[in-house]
N, C-alpha and C. Protein backbone atom coordinates (compact mmCIF):
# COMPACT_ATOMS: atom_id res chain seq x y z
N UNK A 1 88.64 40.71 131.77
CA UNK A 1 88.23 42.08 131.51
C UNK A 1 88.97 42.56 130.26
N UNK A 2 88.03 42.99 129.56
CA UNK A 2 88.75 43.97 128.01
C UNK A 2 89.30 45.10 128.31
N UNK A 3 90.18 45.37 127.42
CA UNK A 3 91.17 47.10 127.77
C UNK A 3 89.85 47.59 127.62
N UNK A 4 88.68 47.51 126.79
CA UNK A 4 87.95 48.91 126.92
C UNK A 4 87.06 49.02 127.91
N UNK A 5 86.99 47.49 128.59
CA UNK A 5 86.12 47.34 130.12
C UNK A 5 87.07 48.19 131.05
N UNK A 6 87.96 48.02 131.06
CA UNK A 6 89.09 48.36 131.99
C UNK A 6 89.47 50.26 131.50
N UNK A 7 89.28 50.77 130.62
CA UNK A 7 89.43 51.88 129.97
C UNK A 7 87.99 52.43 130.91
N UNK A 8 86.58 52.14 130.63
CA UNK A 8 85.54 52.51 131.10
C UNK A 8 85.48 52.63 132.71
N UNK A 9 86.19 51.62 133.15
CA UNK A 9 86.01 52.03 134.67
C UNK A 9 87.04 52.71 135.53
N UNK A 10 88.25 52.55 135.15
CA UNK A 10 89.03 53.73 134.90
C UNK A 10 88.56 55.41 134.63
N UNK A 11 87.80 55.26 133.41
CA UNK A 11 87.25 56.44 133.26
C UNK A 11 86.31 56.95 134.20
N UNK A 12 85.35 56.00 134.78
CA UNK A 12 84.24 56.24 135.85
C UNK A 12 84.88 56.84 137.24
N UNK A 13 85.94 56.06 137.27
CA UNK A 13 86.70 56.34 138.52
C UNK A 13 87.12 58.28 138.79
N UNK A 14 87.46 58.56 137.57
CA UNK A 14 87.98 60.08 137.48
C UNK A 14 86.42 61.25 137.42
N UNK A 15 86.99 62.26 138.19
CA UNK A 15 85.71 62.97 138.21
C UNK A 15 85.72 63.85 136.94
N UNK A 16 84.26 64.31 136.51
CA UNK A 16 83.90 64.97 135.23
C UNK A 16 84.84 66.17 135.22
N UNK A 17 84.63 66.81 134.46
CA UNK A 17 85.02 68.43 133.83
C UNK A 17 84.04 69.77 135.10
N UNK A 18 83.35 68.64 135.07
CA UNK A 18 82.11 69.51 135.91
C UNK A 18 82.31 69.47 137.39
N UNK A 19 82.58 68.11 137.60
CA UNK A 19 83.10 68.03 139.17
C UNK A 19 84.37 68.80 139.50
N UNK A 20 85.55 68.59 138.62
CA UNK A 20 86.11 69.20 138.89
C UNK A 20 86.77 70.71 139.18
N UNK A 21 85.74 71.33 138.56
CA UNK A 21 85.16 72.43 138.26
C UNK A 21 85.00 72.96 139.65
N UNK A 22 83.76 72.55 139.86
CA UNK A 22 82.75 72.65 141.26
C UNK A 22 84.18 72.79 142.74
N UNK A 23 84.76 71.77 142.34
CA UNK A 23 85.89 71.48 143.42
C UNK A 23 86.92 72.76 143.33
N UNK A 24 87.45 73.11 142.28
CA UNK A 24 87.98 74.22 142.25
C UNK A 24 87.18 75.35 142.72
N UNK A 25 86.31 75.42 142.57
CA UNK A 25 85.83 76.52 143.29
C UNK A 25 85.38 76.69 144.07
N UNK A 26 85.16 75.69 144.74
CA UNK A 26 84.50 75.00 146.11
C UNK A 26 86.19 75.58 147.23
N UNK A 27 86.99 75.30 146.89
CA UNK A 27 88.50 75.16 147.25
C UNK A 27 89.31 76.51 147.30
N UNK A 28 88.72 77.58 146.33
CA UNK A 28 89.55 78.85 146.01
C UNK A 28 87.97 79.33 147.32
N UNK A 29 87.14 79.16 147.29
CA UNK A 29 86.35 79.75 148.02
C UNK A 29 86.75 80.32 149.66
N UNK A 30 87.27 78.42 149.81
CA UNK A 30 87.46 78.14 151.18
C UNK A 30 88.97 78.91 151.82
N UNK A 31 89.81 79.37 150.40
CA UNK A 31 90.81 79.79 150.77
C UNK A 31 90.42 81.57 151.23
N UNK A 32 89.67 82.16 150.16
CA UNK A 32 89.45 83.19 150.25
C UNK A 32 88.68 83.71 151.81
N UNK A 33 87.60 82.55 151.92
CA UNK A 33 87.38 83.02 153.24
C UNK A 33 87.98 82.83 154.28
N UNK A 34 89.27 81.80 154.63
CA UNK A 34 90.05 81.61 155.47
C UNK A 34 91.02 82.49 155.78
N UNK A 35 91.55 82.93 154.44
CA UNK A 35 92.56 83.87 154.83
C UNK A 35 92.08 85.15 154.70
N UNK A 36 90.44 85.45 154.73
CA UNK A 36 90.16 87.46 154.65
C UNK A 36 90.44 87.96 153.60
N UNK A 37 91.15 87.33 152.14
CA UNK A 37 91.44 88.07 151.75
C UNK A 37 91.03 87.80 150.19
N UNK A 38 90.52 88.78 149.31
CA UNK A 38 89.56 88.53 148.06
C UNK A 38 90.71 87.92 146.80
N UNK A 39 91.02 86.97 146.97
CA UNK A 39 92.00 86.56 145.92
C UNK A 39 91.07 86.04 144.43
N UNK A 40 91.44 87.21 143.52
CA UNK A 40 90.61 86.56 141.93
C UNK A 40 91.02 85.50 141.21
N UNK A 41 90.05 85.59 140.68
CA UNK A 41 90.39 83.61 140.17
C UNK A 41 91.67 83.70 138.86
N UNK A 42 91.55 85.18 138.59
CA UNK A 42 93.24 85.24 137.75
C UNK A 42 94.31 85.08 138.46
N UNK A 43 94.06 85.49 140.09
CA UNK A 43 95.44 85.49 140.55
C UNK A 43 95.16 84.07 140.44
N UNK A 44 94.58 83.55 141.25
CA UNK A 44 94.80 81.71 141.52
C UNK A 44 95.52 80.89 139.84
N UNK A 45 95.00 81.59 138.86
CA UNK A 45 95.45 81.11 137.98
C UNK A 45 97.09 81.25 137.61
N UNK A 46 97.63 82.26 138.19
CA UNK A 46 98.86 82.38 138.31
C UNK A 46 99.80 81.76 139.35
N UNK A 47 99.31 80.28 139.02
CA UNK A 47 99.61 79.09 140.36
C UNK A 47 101.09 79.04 140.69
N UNK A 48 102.30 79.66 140.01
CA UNK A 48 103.39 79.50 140.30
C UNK A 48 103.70 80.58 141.48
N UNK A 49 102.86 81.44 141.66
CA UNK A 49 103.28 82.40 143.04
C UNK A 49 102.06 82.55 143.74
N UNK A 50 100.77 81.85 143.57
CA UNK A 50 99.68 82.02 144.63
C UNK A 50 100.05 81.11 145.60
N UNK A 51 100.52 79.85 145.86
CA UNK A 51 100.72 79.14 147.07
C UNK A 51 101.93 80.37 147.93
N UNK A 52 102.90 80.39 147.56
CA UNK A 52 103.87 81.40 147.73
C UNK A 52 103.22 82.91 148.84
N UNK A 53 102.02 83.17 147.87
CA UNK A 53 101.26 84.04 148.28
C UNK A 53 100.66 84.00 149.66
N UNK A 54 99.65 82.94 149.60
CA UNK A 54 98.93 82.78 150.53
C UNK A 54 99.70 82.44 152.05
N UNK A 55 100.63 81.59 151.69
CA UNK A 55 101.62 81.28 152.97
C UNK A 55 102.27 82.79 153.46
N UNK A 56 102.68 83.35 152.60
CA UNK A 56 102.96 84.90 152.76
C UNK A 56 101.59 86.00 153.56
N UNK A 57 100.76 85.65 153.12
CA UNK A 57 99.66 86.42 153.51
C UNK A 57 99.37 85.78 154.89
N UNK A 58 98.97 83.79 155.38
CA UNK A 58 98.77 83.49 155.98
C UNK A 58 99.84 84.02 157.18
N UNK A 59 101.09 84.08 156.95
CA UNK A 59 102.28 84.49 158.24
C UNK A 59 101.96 86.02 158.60
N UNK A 60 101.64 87.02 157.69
CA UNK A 60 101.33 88.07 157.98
C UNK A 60 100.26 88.03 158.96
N UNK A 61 99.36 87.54 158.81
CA UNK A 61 97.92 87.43 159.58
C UNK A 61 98.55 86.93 160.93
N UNK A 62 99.27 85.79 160.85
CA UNK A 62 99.55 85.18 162.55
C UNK A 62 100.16 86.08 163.37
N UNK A 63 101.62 87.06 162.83
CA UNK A 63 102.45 87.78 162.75
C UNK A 63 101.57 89.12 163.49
N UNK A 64 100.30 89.77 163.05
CA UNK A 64 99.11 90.21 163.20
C UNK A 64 98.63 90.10 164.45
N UNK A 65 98.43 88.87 164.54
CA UNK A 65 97.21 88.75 165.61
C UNK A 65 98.13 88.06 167.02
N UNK A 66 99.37 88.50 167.09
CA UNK A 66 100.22 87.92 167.71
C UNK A 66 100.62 89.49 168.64
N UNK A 67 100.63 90.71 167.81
CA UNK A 67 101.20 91.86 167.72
C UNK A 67 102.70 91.91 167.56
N UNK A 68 103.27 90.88 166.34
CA UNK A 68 104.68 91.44 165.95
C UNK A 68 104.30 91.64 164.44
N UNK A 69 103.45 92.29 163.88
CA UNK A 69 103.70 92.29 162.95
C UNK A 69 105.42 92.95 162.05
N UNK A 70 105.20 92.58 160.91
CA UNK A 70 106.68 92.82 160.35
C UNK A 70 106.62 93.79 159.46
């Protein structure tokens, strides 16, 4: 196999610009409707405190439906 045989299927292997795309938003979707709550795709883009976030939001909700909230 040639590096550029091996370059090409390599490349095949990785998903498009487009797939990955689709997946991101396929993914911020699933979060938004899981956790109730309308998160914009700027916050998500501010990835250093949206995980942070959501785990924060997700404990509130359990915290919630438990009746201790905090």
């Amino acid at each position: 196999m040639s590096i550029g045989q091996l370059v090409e299927a390599l490349a095949a292997e990785q998903p498009t610009a487009a797939q990955r795309a689709a997946r991101l938003a396929a993914d911020r979707e699933v979060v938004r409707r899981m956790m109730g709550v309308g998160i914009r795709d700027e916050g998500f883009e501010q990835a250093s405190g949206v995980l942070a976030d959501i785990y924060k939001i997700a404990a509130e909700k359990v915290r919630a439906d438990r009746g201790t909230a905090a």
